[in-house]
PDB file of N, CA and C in Angstrom:
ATOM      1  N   UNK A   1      -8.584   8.449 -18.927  1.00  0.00           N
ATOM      2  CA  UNK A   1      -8.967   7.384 -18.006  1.00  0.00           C
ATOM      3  C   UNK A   1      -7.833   6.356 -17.922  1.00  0.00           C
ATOM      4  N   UNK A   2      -7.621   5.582 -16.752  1.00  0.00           N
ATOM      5  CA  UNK A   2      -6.752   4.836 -16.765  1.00  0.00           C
ATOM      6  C   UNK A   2      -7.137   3.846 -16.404  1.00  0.00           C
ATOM      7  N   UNK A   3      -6.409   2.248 -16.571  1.00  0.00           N
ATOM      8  CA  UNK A   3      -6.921   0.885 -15.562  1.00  0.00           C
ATOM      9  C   UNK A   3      -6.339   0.693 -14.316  1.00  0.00           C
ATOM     10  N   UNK A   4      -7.348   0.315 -13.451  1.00  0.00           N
ATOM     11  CA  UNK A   4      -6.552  -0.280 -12.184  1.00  0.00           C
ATOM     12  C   UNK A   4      -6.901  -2.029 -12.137  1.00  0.00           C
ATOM     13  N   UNK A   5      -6.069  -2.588 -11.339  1.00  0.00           N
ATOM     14  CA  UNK A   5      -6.187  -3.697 -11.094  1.00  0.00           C
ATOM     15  C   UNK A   5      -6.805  -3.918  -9.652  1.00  0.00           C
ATOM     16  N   UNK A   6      -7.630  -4.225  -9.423  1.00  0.00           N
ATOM     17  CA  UNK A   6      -8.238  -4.293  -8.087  1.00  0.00           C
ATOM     18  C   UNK A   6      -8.398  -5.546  -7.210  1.00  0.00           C
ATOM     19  N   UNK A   7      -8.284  -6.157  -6.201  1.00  0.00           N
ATOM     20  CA  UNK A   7      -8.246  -7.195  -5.486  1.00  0.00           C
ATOM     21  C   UNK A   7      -9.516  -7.163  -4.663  1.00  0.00           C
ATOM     22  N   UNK A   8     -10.780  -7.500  -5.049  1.00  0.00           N
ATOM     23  CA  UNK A   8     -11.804  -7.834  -4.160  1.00  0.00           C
ATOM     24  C   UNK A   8     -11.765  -9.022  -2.931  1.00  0.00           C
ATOM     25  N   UNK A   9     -12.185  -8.870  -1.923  1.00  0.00           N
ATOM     26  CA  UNK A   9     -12.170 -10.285  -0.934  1.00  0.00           C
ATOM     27  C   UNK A   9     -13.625 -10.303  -0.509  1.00  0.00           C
ATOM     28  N   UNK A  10     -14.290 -11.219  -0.958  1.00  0.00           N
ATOM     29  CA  UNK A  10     -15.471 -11.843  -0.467  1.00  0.00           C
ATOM     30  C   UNK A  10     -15.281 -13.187   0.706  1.00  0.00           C
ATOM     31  N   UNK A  11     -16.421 -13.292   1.530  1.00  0.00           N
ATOM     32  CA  UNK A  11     -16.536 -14.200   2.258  1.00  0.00           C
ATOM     33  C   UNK A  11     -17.513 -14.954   1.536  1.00  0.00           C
ATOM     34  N   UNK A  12     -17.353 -16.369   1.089  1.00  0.00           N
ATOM     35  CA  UNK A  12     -18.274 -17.114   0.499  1.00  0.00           C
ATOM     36  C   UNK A  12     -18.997 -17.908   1.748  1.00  0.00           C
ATOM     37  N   UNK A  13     -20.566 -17.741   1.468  1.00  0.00           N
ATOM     38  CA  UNK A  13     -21.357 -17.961   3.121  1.00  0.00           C
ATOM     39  C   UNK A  13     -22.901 -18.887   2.079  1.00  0.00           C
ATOM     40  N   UNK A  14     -22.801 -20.354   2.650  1.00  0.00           N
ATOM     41  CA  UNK A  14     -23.468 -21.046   2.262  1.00  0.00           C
ATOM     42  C   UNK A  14     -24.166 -21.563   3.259  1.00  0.00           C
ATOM     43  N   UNK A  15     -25.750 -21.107   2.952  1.00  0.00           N
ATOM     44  CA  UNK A  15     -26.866 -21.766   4.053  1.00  0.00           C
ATOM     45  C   UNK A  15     -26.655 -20.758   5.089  1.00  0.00           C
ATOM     46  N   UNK A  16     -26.421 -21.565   6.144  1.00  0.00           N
ATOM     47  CA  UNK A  16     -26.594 -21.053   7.976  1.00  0.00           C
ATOM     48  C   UNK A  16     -25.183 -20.333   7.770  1.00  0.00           C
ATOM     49  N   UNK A  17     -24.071 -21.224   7.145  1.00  0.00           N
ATOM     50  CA  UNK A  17     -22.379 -20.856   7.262  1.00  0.00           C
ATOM     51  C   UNK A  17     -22.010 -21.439   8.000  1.00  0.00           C
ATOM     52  N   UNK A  18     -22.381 -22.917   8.286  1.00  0.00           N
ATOM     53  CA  UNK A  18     -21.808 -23.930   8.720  1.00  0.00           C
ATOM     54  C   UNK A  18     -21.313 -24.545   8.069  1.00  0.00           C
ATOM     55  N   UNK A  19     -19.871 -23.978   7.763  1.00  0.00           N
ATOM     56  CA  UNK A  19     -19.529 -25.198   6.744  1.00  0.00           C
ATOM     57  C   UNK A  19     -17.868 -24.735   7.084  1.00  0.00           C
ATOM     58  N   UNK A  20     -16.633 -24.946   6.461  1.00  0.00           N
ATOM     59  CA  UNK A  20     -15.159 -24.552   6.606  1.00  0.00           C
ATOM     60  C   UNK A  20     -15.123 -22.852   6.012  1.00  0.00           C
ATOM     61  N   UNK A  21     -14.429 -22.307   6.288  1.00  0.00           N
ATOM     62  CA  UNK A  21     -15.036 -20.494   6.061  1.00  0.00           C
ATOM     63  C   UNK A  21     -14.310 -20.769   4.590  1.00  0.00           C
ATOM     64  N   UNK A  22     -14.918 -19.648   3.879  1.00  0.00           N
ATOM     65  CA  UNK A  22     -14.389 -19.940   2.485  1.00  0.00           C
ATOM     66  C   UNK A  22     -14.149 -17.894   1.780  1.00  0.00           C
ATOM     67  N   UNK A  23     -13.137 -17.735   1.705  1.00  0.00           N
ATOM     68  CA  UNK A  23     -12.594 -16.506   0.892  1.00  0.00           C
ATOM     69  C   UNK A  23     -12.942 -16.564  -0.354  1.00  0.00           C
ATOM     70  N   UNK A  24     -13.143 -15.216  -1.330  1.00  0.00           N
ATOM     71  CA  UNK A  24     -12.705 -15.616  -2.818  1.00  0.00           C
ATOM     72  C   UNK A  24     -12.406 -14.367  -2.605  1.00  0.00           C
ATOM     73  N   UNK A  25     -10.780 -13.918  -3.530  1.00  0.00           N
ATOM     74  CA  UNK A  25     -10.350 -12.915  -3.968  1.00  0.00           C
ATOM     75  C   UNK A  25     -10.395 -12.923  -5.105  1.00  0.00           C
ATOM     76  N   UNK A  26     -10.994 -11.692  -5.813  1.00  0.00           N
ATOM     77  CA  UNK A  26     -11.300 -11.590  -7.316  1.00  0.00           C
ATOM     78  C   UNK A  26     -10.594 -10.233  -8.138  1.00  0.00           C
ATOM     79  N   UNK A  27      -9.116 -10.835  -8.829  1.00  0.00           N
ATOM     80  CA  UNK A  27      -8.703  -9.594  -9.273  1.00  0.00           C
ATOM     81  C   UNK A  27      -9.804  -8.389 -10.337  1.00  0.00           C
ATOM     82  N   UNK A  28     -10.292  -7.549  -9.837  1.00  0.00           N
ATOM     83  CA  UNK A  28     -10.804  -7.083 -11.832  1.00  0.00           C
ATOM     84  C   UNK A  28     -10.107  -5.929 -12.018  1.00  0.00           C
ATOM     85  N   UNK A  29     -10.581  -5.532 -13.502  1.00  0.00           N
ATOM     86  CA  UNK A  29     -10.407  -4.256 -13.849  1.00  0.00           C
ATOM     87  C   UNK A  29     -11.249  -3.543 -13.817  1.00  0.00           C
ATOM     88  N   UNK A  30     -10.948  -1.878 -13.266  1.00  0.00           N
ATOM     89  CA  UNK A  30     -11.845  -0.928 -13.238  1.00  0.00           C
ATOM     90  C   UNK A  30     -11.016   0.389 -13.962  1.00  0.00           C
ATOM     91  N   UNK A  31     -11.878   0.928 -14.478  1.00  0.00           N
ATOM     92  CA  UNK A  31     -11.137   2.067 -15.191  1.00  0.00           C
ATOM     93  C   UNK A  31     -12.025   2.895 -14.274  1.00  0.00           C
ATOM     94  N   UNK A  32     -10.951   4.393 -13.968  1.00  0.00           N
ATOM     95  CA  UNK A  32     -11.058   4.988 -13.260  1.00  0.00           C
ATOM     96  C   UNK A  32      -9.957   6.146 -13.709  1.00  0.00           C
ATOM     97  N   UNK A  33     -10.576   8.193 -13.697  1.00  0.00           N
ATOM     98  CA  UNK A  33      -9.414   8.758 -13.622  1.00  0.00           C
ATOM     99  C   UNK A  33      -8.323   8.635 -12.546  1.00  0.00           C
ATOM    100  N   UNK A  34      -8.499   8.142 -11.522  1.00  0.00           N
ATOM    101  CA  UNK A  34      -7.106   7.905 -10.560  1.00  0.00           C
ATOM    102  C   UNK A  34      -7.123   6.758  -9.500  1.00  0.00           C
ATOM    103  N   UNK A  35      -6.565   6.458  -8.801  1.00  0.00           N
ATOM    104  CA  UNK A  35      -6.486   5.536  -7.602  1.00  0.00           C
ATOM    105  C   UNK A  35      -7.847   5.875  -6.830  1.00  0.00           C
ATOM    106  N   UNK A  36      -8.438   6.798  -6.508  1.00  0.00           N
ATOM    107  CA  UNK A  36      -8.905   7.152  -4.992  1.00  0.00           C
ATOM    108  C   UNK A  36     -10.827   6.976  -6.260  1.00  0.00           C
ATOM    109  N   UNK A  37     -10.576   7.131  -6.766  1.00  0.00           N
ATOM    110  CA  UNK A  37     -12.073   7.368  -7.918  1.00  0.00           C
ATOM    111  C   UNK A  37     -12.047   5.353  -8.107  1.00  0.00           C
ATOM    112  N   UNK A  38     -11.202   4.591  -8.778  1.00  0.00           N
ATOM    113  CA  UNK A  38     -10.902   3.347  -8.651  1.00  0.00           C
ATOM    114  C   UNK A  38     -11.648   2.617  -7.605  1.00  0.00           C
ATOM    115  N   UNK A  39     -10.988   3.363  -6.486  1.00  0.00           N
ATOM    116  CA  UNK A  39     -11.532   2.364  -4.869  1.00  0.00           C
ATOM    117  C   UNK A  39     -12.710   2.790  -4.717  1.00  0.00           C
ATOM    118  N   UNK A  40     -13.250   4.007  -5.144  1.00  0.00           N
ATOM    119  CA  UNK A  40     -14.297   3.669  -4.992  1.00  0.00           C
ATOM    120  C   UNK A  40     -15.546   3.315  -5.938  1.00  0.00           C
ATOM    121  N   UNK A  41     -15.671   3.069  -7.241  1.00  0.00           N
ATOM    122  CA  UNK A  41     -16.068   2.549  -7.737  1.00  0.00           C
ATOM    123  C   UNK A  41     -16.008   1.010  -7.686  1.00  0.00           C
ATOM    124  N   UNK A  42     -14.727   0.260  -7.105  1.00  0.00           N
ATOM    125  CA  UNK A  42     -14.961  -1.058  -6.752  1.00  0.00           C
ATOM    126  C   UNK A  42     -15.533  -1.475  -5.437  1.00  0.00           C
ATOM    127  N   UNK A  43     -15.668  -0.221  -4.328  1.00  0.00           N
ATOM    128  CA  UNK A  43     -16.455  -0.264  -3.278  1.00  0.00           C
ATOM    129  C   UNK A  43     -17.829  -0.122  -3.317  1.00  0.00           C
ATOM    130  N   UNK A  44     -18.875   0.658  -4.466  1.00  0.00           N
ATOM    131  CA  UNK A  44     -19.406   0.790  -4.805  1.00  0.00           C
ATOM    132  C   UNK A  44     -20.397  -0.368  -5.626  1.00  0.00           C
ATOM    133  N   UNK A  45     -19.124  -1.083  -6.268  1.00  0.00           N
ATOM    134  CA  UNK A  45     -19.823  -1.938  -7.079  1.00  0.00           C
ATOM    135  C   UNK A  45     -19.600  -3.421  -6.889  1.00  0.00           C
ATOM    136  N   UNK A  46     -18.738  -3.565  -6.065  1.00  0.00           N
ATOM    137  CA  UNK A  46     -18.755  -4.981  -5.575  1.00  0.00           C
ATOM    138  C   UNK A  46     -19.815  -5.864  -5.652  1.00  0.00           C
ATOM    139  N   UNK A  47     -20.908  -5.211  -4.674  1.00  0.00           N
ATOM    140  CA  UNK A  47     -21.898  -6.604  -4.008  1.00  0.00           C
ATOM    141  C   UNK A  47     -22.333  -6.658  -5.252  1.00  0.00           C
ATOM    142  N   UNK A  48     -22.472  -6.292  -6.320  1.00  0.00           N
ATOM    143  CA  UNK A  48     -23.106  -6.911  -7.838  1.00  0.00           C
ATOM    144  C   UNK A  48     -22.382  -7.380  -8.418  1.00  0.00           C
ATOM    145  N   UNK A  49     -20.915  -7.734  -8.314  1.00  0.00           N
ATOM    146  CA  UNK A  49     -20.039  -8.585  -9.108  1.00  0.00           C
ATOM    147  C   UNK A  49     -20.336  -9.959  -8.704  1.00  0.00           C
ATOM    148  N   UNK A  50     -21.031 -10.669  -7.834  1.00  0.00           N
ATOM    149  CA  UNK A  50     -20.944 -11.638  -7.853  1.00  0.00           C
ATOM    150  C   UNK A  50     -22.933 -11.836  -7.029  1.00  0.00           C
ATOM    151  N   UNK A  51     -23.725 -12.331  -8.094  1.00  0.00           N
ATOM    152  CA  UNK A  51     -24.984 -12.213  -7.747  1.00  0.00           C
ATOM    153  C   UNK A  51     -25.809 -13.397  -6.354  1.00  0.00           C
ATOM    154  N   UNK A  52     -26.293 -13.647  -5.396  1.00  0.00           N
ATOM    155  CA  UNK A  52     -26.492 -15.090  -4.630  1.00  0.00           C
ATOM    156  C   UNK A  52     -27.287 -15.893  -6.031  1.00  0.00           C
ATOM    157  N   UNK A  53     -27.417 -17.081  -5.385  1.00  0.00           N
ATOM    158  CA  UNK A  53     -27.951 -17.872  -5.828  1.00  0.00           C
ATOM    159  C   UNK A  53     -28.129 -19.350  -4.993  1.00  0.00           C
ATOM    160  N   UNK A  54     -28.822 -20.308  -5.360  1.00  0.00           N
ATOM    161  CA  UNK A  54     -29.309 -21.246  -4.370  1.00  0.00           C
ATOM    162  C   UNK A  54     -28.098 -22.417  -5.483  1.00  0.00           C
ATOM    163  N   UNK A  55     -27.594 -22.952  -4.857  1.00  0.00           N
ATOM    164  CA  UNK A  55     -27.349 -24.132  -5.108  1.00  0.00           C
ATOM    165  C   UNK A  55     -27.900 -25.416  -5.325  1.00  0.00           C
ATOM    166  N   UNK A  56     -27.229 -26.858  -5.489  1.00  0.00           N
ATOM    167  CA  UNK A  56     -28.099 -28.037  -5.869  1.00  0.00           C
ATOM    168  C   UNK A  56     -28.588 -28.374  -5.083  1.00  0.00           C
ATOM    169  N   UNK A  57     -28.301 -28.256  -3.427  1.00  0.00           N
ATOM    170  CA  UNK A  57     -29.170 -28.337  -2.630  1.00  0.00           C
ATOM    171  C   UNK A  57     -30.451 -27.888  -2.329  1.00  0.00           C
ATOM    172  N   UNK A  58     -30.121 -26.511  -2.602  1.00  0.00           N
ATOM    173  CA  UNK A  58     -31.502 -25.331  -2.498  1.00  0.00           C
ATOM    174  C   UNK A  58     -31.066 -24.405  -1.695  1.00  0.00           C
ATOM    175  N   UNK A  59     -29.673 -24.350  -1.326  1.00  0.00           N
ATOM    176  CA  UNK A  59     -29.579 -23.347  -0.137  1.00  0.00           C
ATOM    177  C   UNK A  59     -28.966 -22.003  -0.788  1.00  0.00           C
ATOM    178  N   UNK A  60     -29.358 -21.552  -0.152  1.00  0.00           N
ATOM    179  CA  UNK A  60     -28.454 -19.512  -0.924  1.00  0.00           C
ATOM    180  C   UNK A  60     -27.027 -19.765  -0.529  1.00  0.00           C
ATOM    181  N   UNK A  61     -26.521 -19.138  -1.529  1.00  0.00           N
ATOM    182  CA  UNK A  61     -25.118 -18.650  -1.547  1.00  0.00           C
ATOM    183  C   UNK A  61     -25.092 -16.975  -1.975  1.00  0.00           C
ATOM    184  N   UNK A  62     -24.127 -16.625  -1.196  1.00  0.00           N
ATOM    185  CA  UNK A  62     -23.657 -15.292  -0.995  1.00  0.00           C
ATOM    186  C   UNK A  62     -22.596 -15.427  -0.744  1.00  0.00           C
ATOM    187  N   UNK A  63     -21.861 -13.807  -1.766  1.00  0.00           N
ATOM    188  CA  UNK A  63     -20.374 -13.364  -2.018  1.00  0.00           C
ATOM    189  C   UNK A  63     -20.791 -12.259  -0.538  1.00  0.00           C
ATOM    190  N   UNK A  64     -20.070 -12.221   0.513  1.00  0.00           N
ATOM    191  CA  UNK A  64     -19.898 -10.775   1.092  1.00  0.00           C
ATOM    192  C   UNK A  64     -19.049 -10.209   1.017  1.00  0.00           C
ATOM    193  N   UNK A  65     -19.161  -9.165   0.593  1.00  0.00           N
ATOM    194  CA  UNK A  65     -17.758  -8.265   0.028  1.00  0.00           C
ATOM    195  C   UNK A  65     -17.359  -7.692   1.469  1.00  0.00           C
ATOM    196  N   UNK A  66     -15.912  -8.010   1.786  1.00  0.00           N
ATOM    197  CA  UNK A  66     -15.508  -7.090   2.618  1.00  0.00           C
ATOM    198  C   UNK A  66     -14.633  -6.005   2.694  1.00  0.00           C
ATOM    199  N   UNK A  67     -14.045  -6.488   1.127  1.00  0.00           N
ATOM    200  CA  UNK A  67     -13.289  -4.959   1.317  1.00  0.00           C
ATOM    201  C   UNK A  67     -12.689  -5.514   0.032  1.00  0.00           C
ATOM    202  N   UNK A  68     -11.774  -4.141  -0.504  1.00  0.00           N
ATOM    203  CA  UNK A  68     -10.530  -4.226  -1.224  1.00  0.00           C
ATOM    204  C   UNK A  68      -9.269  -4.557  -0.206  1.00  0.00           C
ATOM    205  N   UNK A  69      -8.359  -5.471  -0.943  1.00  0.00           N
ATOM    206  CA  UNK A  69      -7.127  -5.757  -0.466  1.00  0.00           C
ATOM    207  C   UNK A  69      -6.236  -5.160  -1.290  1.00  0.00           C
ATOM    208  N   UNK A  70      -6.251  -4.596  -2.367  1.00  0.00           N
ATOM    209  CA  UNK A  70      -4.871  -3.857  -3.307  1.00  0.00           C
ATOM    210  C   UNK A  70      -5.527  -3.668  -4.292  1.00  0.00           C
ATOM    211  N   UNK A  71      -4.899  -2.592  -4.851  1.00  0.00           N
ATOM    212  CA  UNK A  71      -5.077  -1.761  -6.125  1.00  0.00           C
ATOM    213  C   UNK A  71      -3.895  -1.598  -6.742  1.00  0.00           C
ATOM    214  N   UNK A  72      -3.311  -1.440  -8.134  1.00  0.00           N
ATOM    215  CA  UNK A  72      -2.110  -1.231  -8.620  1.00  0.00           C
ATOM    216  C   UNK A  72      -2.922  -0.973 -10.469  1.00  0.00           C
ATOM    217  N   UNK A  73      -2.530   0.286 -10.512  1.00  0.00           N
ATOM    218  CA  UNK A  73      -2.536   0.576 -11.785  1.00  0.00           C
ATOM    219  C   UNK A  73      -1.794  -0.289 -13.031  1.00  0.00           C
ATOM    220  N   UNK A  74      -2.622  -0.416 -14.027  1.00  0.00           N
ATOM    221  CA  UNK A  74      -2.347  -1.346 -15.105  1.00  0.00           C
ATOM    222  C   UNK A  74      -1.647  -0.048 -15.950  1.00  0.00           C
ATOM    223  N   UNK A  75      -0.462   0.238 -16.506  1.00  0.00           N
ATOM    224  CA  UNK A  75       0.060   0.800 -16.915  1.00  0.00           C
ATOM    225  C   UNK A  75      -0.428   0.666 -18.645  1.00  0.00           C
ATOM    226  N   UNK A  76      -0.907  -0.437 -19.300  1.00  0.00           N
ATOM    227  CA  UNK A  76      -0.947  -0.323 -20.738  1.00  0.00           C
ATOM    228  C   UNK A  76      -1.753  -1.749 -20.837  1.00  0.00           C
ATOM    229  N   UNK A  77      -3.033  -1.446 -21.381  1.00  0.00           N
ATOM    230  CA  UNK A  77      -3.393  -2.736 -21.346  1.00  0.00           C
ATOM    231  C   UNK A  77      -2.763  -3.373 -22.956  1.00  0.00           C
ATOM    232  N   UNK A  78      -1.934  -4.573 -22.953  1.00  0.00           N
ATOM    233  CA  UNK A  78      -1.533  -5.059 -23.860  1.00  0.00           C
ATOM    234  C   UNK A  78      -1.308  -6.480 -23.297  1.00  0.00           C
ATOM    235  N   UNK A  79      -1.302  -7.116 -24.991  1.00  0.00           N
ATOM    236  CA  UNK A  79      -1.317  -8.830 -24.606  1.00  0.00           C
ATOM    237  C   UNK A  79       0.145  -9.166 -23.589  1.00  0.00           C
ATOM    238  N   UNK A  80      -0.560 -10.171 -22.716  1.00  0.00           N
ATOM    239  CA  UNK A  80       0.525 -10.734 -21.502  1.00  0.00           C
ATOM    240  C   UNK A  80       0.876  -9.274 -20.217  1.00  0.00           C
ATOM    241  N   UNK A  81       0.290  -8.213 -20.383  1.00  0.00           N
ATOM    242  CA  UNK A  81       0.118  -7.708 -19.192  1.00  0.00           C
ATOM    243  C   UNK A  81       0.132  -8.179 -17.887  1.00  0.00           C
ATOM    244  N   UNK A  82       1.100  -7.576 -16.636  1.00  0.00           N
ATOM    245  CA  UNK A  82       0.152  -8.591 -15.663  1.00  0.00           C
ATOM    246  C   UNK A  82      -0.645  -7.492 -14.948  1.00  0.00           C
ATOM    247  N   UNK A  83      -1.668  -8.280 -14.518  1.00  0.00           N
ATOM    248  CA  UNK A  83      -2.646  -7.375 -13.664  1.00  0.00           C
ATOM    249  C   UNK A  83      -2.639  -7.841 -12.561  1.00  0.00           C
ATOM    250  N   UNK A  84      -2.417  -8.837 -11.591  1.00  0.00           N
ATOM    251  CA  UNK A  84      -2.232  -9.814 -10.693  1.00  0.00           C
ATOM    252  C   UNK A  84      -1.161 -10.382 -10.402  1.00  0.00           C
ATOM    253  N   UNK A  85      -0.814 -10.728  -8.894  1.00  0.00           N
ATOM    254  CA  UNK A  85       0.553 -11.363  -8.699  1.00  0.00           C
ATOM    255  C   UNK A  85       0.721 -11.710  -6.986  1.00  0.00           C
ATOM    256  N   UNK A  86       0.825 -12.625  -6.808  1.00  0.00           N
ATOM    257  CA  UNK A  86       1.081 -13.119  -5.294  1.00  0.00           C
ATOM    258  C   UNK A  86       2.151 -14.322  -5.429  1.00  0.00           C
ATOM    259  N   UNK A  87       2.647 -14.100  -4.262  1.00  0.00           N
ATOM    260  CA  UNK A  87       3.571 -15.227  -3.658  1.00  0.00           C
ATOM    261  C   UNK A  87       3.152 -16.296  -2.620  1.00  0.00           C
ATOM    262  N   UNK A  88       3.450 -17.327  -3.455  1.00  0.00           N
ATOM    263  CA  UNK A  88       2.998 -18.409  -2.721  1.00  0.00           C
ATOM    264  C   UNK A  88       3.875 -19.413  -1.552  1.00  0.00           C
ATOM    265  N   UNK A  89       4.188 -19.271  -0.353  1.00  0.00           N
ATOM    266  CA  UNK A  89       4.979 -20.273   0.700  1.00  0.00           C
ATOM    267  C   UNK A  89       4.205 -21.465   0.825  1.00  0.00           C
ATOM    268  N   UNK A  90       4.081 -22.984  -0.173  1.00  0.00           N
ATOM    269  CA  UNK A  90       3.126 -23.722   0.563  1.00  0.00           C
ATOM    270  C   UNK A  90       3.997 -24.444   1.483  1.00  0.00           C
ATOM    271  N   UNK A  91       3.057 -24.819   2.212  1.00  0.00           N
ATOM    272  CA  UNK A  91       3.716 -26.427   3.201  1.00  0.00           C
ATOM    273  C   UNK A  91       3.981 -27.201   2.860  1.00  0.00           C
ATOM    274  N   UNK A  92       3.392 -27.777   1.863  1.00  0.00           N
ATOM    275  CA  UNK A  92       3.970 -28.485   0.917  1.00  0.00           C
ATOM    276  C   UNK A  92       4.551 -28.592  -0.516  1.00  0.00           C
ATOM    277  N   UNK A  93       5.418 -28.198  -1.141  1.00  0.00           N
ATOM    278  CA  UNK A  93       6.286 -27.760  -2.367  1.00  0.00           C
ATOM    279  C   UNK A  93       5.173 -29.517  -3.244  1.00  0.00           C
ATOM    280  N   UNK A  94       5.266 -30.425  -2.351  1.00  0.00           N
ATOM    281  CA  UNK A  94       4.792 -31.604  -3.474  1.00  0.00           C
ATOM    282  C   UNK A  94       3.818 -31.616  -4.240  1.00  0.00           C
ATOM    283  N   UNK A  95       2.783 -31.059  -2.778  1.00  0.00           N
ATOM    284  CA  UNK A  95       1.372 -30.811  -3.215  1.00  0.00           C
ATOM    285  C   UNK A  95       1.106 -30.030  -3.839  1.00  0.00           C
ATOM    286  N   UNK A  96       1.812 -28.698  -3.478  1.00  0.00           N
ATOM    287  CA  UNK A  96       1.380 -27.388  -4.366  1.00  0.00           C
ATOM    288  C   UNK A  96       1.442 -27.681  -5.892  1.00  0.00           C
ATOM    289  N   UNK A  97       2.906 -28.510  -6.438  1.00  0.00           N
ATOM    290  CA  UNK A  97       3.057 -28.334  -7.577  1.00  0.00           C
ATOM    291  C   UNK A  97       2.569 -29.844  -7.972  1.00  0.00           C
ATOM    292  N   UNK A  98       1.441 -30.714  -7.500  1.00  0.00           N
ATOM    293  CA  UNK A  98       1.170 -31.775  -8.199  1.00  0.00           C
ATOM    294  C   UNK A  98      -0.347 -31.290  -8.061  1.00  0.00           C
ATOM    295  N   UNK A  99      -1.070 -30.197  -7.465  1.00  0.00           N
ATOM    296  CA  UNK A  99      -2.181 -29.146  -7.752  1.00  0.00           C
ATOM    297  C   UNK A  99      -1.610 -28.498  -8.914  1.00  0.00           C
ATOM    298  N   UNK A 100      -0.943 -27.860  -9.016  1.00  0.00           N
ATOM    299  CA  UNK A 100      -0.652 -27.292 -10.233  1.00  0.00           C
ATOM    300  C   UNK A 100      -0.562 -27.618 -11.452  1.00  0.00           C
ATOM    301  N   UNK A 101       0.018 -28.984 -11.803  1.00  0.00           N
ATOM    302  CA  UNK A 101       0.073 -29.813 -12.508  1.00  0.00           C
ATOM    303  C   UNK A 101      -1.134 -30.356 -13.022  1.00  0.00           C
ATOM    304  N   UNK A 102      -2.277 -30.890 -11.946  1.00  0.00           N
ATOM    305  CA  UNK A 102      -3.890 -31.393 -12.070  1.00  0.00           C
ATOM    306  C   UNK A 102      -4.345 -30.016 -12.935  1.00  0.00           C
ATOM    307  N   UNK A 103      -4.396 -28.649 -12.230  1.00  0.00           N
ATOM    308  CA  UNK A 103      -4.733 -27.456 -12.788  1.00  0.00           C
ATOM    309  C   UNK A 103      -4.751 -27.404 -14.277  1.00  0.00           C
ATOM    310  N   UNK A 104      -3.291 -27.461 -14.597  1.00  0.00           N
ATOM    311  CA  UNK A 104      -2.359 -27.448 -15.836  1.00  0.00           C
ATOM    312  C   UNK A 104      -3.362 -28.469 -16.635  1.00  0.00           C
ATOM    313  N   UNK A 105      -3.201 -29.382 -16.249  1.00  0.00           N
ATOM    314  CA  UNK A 105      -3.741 -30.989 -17.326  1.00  0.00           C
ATOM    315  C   UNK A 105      -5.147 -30.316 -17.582  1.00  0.00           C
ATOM    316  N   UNK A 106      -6.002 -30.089 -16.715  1.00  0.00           N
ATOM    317  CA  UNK A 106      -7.401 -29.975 -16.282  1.00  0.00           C
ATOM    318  C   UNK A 106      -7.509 -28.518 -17.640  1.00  0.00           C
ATOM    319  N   UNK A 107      -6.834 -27.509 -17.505  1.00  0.00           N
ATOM    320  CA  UNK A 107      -7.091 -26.586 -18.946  1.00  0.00           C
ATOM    321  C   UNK A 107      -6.512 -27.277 -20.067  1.00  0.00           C
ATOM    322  N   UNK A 108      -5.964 -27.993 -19.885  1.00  0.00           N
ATOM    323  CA  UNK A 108      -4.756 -28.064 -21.578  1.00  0.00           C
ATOM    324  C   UNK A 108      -5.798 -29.372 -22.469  1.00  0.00           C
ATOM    325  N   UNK A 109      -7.177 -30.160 -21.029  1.00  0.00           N
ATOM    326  CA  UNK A 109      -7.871 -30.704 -21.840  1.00  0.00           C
ATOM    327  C   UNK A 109      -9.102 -30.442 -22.642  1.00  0.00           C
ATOM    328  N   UNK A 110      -8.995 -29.591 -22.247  1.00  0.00           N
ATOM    329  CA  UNK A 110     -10.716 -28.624 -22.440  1.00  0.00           C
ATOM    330  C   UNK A 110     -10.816 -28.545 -23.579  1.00  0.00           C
ATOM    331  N   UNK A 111     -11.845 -28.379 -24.444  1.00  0.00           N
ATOM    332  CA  UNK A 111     -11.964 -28.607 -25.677  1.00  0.00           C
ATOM    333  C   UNK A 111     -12.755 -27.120 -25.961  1.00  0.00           C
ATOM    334  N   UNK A 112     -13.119 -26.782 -25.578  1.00  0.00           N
ATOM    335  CA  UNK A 112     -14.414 -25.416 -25.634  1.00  0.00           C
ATOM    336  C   UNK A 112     -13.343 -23.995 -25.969  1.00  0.00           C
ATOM    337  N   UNK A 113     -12.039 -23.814 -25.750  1.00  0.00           N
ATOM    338  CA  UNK A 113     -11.346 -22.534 -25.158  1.00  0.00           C
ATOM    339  C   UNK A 113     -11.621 -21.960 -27.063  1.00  0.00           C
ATOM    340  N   UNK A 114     -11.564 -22.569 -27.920  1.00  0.00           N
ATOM    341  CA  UNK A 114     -11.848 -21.607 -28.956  1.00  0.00           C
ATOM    342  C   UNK A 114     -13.289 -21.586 -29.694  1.00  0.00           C
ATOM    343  N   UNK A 115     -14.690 -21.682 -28.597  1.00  0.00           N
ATOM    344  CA  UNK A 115     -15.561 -21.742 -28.814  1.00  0.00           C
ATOM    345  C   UNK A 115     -16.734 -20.225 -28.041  1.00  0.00           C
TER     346      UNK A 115
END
């Protein structure tokens, strides 16, 4: 058996779906004997990776899976592997990396990570 790295894309759809459209791409792992067994076990099993639920409002939320966007075999799972990887062009170089930075601060304060 081998790992793949898989790229799910959901449409996140809250209430009616009046709201700004909202993506989530979700790398996982699926073990699978090859590429074509892979896709489809993550086609297969998607709509249960991410369950609805009502929010604080009360309204449902739903993941709609629309597809896989990439697959790439994980060659060895070992520490610092990558399984994931995109390139980022923002519009703004300031913003991107003073988001990044908030990001950065926002884990490095967390107190829970060895709990």
């Amino acid at each position: 058996m081998k790992w793949f790295a898989v790229n799910c894309i959901y449409q996140v759809i809250c209430g009616e779906g009046k709201h700004t459209p909202q993506f989530n791409e979700q790398t996982r792992l699926i073990q699978a004997e090859g590429i074509r067994q892979a896709l489809s076990k993550a086609n297969l099993n998607a709509v249960h990776f991410n369950p609805s639920f009502n929010n604080c409002q009360g309204d449902k939320v739903i993941w709609k899976f629309l597809g896989v966007g990439g697959i790439s075999e994980v060659a060895e799972l070992t520490d610092g592997v990558e399984v994931s990887s995109r390139i980022v062009e923002p519009k703004s170089v300031t913003k991107y990396l003073e988001k990044l930075a908030h990001r950065n601060q926002s884990l490095t304060n967390q107190n829970d990570f060895d709990n």
